[in-house]
C-alpha atoms as a PDB file:
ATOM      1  CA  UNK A   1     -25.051 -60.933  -4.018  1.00  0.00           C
ATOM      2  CA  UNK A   2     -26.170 -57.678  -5.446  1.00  0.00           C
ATOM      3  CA  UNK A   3     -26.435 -58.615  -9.639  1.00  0.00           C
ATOM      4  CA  UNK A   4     -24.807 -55.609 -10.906  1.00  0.00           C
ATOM      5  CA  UNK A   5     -21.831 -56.724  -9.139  1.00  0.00           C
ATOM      6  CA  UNK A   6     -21.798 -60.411 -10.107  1.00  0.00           C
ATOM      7  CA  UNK A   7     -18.526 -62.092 -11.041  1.00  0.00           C
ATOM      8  CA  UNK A   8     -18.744 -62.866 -14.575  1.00  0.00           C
ATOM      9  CA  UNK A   9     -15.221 -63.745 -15.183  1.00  0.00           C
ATOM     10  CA  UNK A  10     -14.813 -63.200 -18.728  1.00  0.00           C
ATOM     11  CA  UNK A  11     -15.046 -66.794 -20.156  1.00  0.00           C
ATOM     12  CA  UNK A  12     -11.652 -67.636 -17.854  1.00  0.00           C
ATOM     13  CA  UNK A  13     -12.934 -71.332 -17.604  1.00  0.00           C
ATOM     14  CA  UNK A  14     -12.907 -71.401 -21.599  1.00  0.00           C
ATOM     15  CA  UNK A  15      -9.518 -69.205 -21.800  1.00  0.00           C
ATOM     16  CA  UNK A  16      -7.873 -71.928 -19.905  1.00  0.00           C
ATOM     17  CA  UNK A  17      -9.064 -75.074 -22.076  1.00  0.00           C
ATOM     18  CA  UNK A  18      -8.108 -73.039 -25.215  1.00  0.00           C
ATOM     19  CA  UNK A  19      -4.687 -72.112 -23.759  1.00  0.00           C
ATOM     20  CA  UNK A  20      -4.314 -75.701 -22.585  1.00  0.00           C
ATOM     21  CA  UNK A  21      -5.475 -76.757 -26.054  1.00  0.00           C
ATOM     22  CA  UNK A  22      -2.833 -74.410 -27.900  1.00  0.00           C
ATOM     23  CA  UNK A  23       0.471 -75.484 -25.254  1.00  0.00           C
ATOM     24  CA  UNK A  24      -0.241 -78.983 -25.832  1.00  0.00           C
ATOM     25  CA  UNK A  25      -0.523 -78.063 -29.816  1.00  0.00           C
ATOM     26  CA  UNK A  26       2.793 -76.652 -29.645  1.00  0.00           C
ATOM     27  CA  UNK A  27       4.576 -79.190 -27.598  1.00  0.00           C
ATOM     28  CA  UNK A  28       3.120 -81.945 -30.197  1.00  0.00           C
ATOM     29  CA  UNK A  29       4.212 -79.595 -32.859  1.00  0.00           C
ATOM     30  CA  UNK A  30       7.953 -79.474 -31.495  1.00  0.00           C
ATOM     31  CA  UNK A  31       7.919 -83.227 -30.808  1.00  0.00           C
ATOM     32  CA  UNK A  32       7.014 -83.880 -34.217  1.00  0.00           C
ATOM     33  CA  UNK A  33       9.080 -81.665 -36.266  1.00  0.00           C
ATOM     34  CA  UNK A  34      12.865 -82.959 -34.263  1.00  0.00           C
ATOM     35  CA  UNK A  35      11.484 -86.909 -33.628  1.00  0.00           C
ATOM     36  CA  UNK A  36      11.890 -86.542 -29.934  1.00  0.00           C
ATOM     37  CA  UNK A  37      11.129 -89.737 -27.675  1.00  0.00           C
ATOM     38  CA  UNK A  38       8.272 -90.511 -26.081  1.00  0.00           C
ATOM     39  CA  UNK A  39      10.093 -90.706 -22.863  1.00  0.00           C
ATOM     40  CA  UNK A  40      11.549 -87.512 -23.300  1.00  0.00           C
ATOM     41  CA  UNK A  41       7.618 -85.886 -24.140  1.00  0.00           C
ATOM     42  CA  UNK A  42       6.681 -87.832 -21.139  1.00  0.00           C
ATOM     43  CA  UNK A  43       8.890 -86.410 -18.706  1.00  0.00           C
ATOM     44  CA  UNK A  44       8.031 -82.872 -19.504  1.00  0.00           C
ATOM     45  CA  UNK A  45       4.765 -83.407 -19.471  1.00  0.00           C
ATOM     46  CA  UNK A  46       4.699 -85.019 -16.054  1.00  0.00           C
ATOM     47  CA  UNK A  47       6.760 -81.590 -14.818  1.00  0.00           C
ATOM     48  CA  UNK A  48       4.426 -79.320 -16.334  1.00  0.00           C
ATOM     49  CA  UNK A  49       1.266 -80.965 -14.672  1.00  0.00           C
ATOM     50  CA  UNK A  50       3.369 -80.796 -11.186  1.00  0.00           C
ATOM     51  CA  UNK A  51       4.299 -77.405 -11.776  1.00  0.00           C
ATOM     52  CA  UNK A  52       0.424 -76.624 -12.379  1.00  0.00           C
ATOM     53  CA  UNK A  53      -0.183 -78.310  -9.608  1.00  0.00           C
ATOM     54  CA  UNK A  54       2.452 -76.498  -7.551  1.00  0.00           C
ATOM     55  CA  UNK A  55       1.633 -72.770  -8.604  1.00  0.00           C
ATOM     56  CA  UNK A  56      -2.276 -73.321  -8.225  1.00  0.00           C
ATOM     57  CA  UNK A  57      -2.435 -75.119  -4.916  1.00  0.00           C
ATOM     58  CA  UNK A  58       0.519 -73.230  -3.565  1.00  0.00           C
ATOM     59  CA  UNK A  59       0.104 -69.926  -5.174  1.00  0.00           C
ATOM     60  CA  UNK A  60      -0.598 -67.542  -2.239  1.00  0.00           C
ATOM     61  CA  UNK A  61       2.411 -68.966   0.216  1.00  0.00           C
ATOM     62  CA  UNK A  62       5.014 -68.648  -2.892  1.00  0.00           C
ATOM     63  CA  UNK A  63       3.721 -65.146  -3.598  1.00  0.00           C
ATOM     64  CA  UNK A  64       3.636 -63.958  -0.114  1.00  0.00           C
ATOM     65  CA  UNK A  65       6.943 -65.763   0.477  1.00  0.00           C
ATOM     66  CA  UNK A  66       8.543 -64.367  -2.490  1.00  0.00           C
ATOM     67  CA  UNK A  67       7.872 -60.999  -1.062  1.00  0.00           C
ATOM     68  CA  UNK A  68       8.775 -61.127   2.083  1.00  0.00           C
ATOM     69  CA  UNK A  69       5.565 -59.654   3.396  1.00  0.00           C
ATOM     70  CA  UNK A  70       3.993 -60.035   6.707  1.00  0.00           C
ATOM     71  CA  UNK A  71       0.124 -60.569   7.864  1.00  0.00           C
ATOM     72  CA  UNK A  72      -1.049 -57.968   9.761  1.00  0.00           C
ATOM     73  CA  UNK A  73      -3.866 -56.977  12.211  1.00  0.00           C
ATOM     74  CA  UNK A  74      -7.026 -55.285  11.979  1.00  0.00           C
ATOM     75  CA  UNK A  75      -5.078 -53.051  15.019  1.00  0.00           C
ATOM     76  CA  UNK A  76      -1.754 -52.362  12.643  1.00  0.00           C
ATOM     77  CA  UNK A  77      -3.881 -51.420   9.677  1.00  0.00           C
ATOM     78  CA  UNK A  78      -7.462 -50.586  10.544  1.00  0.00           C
ATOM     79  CA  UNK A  79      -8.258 -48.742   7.117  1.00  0.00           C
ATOM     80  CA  UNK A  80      -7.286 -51.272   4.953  1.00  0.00           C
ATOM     81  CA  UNK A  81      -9.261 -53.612   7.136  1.00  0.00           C
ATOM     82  CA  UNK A  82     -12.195 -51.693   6.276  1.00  0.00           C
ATOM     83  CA  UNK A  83     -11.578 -51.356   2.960  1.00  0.00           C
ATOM     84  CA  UNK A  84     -11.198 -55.178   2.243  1.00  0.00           C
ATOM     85  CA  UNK A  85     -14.108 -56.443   4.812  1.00  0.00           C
ATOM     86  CA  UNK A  86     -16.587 -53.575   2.931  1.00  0.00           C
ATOM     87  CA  UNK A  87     -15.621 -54.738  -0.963  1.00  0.00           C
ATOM     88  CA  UNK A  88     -15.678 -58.770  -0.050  1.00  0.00           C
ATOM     89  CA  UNK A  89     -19.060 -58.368   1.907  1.00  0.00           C
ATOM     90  CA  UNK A  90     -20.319 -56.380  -1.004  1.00  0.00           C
ATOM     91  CA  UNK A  91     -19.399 -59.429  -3.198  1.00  0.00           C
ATOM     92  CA  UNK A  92     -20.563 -61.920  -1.234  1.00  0.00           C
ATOM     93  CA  UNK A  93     -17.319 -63.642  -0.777  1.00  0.00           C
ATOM     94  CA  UNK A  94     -15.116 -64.431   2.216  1.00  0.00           C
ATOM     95  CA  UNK A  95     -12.725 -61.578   3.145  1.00  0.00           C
ATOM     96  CA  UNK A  96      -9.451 -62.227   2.396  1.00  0.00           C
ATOM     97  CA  UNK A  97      -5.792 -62.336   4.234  1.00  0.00           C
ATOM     98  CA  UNK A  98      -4.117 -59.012   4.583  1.00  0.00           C
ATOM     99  CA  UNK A  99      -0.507 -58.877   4.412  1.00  0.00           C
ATOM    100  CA  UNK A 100       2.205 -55.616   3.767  1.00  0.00           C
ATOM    101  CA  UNK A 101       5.411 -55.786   2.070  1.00  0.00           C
ATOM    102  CA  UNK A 102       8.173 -54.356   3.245  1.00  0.00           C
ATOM    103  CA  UNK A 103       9.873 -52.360   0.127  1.00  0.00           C
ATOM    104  CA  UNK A 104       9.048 -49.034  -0.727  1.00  0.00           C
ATOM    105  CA  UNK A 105       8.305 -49.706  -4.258  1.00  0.00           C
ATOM    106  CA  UNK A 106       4.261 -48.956  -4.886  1.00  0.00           C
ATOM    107  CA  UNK A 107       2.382 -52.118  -6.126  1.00  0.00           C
ATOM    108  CA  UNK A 108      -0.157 -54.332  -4.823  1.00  0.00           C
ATOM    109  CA  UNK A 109      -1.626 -58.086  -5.401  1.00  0.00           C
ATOM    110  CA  UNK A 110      -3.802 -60.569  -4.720  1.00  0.00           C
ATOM    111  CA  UNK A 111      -3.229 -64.707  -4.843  1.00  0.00           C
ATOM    112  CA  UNK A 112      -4.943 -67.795  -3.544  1.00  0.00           C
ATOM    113  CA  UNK A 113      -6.219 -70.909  -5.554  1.00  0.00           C
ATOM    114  CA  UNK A 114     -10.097 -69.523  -4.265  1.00  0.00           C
ATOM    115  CA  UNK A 115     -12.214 -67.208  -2.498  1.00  0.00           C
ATOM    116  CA  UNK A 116     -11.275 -69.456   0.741  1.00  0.00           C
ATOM    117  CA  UNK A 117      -7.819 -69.338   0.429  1.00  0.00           C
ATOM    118  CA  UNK A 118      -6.987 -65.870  -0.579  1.00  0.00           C
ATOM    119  CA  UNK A 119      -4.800 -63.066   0.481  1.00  0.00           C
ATOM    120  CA  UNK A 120      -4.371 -59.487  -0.749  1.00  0.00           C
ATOM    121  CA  UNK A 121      -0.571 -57.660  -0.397  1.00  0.00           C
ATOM    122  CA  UNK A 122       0.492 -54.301  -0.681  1.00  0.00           C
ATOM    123  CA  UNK A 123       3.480 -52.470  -0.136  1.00  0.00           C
ATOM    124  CA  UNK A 124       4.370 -50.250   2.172  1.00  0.00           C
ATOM    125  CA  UNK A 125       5.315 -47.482  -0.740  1.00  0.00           C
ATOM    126  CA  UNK A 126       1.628 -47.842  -2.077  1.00  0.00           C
ATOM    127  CA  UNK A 127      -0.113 -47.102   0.988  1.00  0.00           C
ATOM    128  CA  UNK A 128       2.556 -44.106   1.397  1.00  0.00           C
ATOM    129  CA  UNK A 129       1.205 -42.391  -1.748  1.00  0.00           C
ATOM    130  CA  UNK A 130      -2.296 -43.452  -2.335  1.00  0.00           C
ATOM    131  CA  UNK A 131      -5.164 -41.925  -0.577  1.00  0.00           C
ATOM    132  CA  UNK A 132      -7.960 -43.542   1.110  1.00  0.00           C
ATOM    133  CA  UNK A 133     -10.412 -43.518  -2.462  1.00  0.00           C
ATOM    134  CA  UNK A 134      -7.377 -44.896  -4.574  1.00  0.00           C
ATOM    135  CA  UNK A 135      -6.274 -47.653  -2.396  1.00  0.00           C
ATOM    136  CA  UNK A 136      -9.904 -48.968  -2.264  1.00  0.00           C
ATOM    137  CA  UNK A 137      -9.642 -49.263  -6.060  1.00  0.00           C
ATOM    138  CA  UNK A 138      -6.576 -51.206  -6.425  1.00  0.00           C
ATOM    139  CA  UNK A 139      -8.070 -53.361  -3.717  1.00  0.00           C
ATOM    140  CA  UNK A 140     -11.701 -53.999  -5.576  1.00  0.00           C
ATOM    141  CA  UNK A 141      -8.829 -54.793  -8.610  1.00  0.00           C
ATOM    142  CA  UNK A 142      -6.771 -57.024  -6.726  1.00  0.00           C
ATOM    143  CA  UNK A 143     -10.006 -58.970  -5.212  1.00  0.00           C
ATOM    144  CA  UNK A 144     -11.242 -59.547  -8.888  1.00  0.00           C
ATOM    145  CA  UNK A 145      -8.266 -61.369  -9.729  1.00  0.00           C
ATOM    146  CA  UNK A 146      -9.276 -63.843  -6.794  1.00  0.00           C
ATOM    147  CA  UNK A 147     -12.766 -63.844  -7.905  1.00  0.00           C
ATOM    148  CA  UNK A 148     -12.490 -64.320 -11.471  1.00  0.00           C
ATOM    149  CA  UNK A 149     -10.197 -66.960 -10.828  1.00  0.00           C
ATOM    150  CA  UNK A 150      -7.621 -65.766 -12.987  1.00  0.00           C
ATOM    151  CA  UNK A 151      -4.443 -67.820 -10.473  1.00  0.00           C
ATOM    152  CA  UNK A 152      -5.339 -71.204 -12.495  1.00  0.00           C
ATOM    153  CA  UNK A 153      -5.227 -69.353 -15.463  1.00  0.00           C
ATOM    154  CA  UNK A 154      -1.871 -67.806 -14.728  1.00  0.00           C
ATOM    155  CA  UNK A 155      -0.651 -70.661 -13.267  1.00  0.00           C
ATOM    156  CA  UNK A 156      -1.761 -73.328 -16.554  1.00  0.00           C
ATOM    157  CA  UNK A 157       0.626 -70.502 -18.495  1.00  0.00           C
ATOM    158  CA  UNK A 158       3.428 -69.941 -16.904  1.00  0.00           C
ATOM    159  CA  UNK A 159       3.856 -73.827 -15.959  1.00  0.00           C
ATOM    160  CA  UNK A 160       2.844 -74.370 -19.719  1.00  0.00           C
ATOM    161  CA  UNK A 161       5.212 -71.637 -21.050  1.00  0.00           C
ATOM    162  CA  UNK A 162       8.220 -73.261 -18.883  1.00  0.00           C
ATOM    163  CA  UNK A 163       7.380 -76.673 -20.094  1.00  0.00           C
ATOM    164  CA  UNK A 164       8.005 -75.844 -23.883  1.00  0.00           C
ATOM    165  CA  UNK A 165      11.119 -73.257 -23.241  1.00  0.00           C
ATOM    166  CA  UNK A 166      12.726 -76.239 -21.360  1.00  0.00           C
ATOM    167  CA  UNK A 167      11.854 -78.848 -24.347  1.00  0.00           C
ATOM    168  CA  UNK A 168      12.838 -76.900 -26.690  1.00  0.00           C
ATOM    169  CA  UNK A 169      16.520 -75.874 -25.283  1.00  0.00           C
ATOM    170  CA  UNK A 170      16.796 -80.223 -24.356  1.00  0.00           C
ATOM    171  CA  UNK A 171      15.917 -80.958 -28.291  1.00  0.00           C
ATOM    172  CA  UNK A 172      18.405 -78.092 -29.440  1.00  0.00           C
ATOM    173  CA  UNK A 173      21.333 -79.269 -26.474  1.00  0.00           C
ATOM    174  CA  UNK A 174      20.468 -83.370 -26.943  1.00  0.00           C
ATOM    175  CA  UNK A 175      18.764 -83.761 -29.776  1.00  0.00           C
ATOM    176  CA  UNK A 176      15.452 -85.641 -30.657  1.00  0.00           C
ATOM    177  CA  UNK A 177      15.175 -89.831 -30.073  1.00  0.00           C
ATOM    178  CA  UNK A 178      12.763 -91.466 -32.389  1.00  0.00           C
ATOM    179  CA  UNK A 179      14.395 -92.918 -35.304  1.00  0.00           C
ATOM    180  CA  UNK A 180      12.682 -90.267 -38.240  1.00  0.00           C
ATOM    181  CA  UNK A 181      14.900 -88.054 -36.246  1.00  0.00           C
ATOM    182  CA  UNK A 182      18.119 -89.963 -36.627  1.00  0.00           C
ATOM    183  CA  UNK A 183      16.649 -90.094 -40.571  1.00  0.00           C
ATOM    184  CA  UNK A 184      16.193 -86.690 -41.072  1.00  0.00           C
ATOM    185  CA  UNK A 185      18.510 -84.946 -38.627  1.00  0.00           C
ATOM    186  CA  UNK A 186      20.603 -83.657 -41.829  1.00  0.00           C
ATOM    187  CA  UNK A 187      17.765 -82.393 -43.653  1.00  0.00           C
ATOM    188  CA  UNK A 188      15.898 -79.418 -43.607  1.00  0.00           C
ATOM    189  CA  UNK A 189      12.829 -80.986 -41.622  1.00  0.00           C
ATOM    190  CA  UNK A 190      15.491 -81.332 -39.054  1.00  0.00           C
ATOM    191  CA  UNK A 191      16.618 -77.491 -39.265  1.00  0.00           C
ATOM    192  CA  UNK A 192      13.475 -76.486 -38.791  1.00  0.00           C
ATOM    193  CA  UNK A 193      12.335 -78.404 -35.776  1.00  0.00           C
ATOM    194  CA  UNK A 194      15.869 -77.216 -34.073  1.00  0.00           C
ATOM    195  CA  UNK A 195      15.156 -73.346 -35.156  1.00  0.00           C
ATOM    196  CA  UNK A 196      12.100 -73.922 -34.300  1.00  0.00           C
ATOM    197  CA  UNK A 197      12.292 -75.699 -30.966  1.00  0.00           C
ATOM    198  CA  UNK A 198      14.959 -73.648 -29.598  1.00  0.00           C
ATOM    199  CA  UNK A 199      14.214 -70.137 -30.413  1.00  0.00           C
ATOM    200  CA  UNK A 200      10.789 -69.271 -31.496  1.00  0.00           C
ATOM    201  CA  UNK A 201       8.353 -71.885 -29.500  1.00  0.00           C
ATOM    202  CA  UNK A 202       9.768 -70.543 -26.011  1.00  0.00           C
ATOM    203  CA  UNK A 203       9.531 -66.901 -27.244  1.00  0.00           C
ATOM    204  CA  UNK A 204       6.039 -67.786 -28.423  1.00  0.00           C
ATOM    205  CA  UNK A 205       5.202 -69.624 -24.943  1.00  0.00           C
ATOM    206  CA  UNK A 206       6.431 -65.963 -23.376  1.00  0.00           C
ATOM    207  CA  UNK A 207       4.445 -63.946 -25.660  1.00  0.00           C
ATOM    208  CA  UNK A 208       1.186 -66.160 -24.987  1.00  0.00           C
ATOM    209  CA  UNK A 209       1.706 -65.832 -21.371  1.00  0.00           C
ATOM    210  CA  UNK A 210       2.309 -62.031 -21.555  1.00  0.00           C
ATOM    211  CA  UNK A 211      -1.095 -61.790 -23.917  1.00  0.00           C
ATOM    212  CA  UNK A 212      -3.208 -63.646 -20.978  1.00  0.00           C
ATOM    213  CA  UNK A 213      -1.487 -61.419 -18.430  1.00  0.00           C
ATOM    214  CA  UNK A 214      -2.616 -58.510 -20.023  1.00  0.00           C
ATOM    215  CA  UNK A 215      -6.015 -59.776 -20.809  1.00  0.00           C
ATOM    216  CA  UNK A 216      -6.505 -60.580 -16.986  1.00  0.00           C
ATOM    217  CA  UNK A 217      -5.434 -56.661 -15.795  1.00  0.00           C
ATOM    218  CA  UNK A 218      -8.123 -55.137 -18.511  1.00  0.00           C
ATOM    219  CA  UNK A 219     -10.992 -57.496 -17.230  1.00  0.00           C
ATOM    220  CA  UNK A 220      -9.987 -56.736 -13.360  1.00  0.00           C
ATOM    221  CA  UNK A 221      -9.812 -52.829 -14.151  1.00  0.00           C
ATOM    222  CA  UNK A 222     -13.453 -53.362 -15.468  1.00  0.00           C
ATOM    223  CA  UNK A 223     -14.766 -55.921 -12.723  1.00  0.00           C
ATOM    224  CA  UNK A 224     -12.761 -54.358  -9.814  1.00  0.00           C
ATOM    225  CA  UNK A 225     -14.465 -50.200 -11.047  1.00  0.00           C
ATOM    226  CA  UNK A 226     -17.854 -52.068 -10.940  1.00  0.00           C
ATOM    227  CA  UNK A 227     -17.052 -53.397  -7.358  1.00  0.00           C
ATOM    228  CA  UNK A 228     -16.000 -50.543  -5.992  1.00  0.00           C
ATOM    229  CA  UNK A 229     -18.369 -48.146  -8.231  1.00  0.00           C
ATOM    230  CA  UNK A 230     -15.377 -45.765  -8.872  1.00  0.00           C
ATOM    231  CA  UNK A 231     -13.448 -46.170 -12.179  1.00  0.00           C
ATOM    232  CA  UNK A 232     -11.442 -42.626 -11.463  1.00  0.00           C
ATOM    233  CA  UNK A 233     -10.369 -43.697  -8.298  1.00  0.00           C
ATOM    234  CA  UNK A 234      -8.181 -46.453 -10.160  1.00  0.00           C
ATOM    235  CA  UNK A 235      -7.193 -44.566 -12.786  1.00  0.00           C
ATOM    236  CA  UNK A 236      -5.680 -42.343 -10.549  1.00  0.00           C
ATOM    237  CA  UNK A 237      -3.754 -44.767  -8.077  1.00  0.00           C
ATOM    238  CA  UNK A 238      -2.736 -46.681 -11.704  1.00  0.00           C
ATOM    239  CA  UNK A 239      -1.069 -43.230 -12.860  1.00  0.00           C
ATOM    240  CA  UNK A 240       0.407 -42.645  -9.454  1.00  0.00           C
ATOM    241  CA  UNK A 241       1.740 -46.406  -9.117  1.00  0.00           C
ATOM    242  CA  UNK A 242       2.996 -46.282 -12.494  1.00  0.00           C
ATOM    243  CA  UNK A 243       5.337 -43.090 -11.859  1.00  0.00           C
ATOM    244  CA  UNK A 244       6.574 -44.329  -8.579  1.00  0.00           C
ATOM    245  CA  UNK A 245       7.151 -47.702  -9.727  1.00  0.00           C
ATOM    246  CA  UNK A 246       9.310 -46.187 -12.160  1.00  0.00           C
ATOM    247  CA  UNK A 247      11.079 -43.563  -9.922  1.00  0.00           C
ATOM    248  CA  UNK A 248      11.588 -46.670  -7.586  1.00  0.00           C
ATOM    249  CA  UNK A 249      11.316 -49.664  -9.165  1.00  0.00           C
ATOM    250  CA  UNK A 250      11.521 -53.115  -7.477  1.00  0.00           C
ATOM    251  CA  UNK A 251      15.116 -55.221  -7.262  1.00  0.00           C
ATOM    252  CA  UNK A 252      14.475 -57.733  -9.955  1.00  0.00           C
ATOM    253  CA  UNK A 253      15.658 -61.580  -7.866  1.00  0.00           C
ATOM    254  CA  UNK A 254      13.921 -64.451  -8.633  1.00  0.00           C
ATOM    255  CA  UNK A 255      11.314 -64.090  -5.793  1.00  0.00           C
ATOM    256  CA  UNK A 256      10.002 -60.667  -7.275  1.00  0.00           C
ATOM    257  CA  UNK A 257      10.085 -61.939 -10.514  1.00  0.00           C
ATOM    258  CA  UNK A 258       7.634 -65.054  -9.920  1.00  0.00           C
ATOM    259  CA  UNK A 259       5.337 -62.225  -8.384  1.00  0.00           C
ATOM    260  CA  UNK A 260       5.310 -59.520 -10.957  1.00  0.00           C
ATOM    261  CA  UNK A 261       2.573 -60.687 -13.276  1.00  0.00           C
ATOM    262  CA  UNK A 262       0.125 -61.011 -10.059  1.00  0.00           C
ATOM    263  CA  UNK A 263       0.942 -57.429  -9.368  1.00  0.00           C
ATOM    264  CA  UNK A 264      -1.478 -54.176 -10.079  1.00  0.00           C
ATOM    265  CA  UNK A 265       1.278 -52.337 -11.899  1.00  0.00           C
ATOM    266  CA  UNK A 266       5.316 -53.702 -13.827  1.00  0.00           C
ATOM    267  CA  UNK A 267       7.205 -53.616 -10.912  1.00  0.00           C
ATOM    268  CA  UNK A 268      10.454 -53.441 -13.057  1.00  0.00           C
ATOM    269  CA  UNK A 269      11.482 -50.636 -14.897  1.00  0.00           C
ATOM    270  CA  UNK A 270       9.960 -50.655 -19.025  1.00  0.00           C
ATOM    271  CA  UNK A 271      12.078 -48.887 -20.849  1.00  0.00           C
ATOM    272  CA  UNK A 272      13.794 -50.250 -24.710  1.00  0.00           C
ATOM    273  CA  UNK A 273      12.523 -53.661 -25.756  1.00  0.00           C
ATOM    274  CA  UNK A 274      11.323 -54.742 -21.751  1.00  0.00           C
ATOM    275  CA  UNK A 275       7.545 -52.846 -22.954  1.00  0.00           C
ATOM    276  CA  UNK A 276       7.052 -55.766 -25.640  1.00  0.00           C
ATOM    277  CA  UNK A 277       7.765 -58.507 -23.073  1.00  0.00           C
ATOM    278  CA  UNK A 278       5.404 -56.768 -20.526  1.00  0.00           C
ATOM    279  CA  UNK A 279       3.391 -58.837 -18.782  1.00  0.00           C
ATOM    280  CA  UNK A 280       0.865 -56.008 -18.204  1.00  0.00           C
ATOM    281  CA  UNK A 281      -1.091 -53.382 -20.561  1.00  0.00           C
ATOM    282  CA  UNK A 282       0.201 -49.725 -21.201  1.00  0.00           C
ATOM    283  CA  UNK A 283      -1.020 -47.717 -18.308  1.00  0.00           C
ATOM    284  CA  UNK A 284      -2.045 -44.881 -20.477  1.00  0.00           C
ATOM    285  CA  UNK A 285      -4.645 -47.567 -22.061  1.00  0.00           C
ATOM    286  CA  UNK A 286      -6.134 -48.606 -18.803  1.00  0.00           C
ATOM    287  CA  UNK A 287      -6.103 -45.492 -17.759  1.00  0.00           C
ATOM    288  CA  UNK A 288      -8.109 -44.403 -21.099  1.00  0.00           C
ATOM    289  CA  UNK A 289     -10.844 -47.379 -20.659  1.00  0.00           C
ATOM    290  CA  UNK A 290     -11.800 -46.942 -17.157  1.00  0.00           C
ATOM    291  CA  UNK A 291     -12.214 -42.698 -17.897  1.00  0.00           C
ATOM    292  CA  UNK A 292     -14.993 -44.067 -20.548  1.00  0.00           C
ATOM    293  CA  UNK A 293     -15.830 -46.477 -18.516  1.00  0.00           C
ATOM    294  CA  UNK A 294     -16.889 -43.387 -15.763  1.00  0.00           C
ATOM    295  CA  UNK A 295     -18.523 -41.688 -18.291  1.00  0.00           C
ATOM    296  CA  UNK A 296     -20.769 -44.467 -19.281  1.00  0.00           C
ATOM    297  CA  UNK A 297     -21.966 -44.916 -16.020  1.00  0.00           C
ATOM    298  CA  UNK A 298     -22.270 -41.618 -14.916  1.00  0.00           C
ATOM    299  CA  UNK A 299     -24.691 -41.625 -18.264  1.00  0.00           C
ATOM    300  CA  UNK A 300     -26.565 -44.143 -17.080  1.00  0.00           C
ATOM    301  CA  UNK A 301     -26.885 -42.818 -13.501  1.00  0.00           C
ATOM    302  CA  UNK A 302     -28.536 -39.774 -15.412  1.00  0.00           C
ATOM    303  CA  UNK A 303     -30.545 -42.331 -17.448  1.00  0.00           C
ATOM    304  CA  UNK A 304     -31.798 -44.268 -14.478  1.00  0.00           C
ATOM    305  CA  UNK A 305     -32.557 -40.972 -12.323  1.00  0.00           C
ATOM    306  CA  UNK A 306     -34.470 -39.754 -15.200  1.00  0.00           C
ATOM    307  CA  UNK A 307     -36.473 -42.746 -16.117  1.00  0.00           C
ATOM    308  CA  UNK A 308     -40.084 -43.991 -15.508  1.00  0.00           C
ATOM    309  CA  UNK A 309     -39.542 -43.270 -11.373  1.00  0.00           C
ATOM    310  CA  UNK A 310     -38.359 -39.642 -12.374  1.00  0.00           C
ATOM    311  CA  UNK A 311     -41.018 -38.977 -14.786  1.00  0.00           C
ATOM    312  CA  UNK A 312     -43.649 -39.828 -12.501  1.00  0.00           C
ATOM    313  CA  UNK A 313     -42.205 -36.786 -10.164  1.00  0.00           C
ATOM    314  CA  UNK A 314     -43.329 -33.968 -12.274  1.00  0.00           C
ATOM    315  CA  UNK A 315     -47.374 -35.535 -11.771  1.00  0.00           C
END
């Protein structure tokens, strides 16, 4: 594998122990403050760690599944065939599932728990506005999701984030089991740990998930533009996806839902206070970074091309 393309994956493996590290914090936090049981902790735990489980190992037939997309052929869709086989060679990884779904709604993803078990999706409204140069960005940015292993992360937060909006509305509907909460459930300790419980640790869990969401999409841009070589070419298929997913947005049911924050581009429409629960960056920021990010290496093309090789020509 070429090094200026190797997959550094932006300290994911230590992103994921410190998000594990903070949901478990939180849960404790909640358990301590309204007295829950044990058994109660126990049980949630236990569903979290399935629904892990579930989302990781599963991740690319739920996402496919979800959107009712289809595998296709190297004979239905020879280009993006191409595409895909030249980006994952270039890599060094295996080349990926190819699937299309049917809505006319521009996006594009990528899922599987590794390079082994991946597959890459796009709709049938992205390849109807993109060009040839533009899809192959979103697809370098899609195959970096894969590559930097960013499904575990996704899944460890959303099953994380479920696990404490769930505790937290059984504390505030049932109430807490240990006997300091039966001893303080008319004090304020025991206000707190409801307020708390119910309302702000599931918006928190949200707004942690939403932060590593939006972390992953900057670090793709950057990996996916060095893939590919072509930072413009994304920029431009971001600001094209971006205005068509808003003239058309996707039908929000729970299957398009569970896929949104694996998607290039907010399938939904952002308007009002749906831009601070984003799970992905403002376009015109991504858009912004990978323009410098052009720049910088069309200066260093000019560096390299005029560097101890290009001295030597005018001997």
């Amino acid at each position: 594998m070429n090094r200026s393309l190797k997959v550094h994956g932006h300290f994911n493996g230590l992103k994921t122990t410190l998000l594990f590290a903070l949901m478990w914090a939180v849960i404790m936090l909640i358990w301590w403050l309204t007295g829950g049981s044990s058994g109660t902790l126990g049980i949630y735990i236990v569903i979290g760690l399935v629904m892990t489980f579930g989302s990781y190992w599963f991740s690319d037939r739920i996402a496919i599944a979800s959107m009712g997309a289809r595998e296709v052929s190297e004979q239905e869709a020879p280009e993006l065939y191409g595409i895909v086989r030249e980006l994952s060679a270039k890599a060094g990884k295996p080349m990926p599932r190819i699937y299309i779904a049917p809505t006319m709604s521009p996006n594009a993803f990528a899922t599987g728990r590794n390079e082994r078990h991946a597959a890459v999706c796009c709709t049938q409204g992205i390849l109807q506005i993109l060009n040839a140069r533009e899809i192959r960005g979103v697809l370098g940015h899609e195959l970096m999701h894969v590559y930097n292993h960013d499904i575990l992360t996704s899944a460890v937060a959303s099953a994380m984030a479920t696990v404490i909006t769930y505790l937290g509305y059984s504390l505030m509907y049932f109430g807490g089991g240990g006997n300091r909460d039966r001893e303080n459930s008319s004090g304020i300790l025991g206000l707190i740990g409801v307020v708390f419980s119910s309302i702000l640790a599931p918006i928190g869990a949200s707004l942690i998930q939403m932060a590593i969401s939006r972390t992953r999409e900057y670090d793709a841009d950057e990996d996916g533009s060095r893939l590919t070589g072509d930072p413009e070419a994304l920029a431009s298929a971001l600001n094209k996806i971006s205005t068509g997913a808003q003239a058309n947005p996707m039908p929000q049911t729970a299957g398009t839902q569970s896929a949104a924050a694996m998607m290039i581009e907010n399938p939904f429409s952002t308007q009002g206070l749906s831009r601070l629960f984003s799970t992905h960056p403002p376009t015109a920021d991504r858009i912004a970074r990978l323009v410098q990010m052009a720049q910088e290496m069309r200066v260093d093309q000019v560096g390299a091309s005029s560097g101890p090789m290009g001295a030597q020509v005018g001997y």
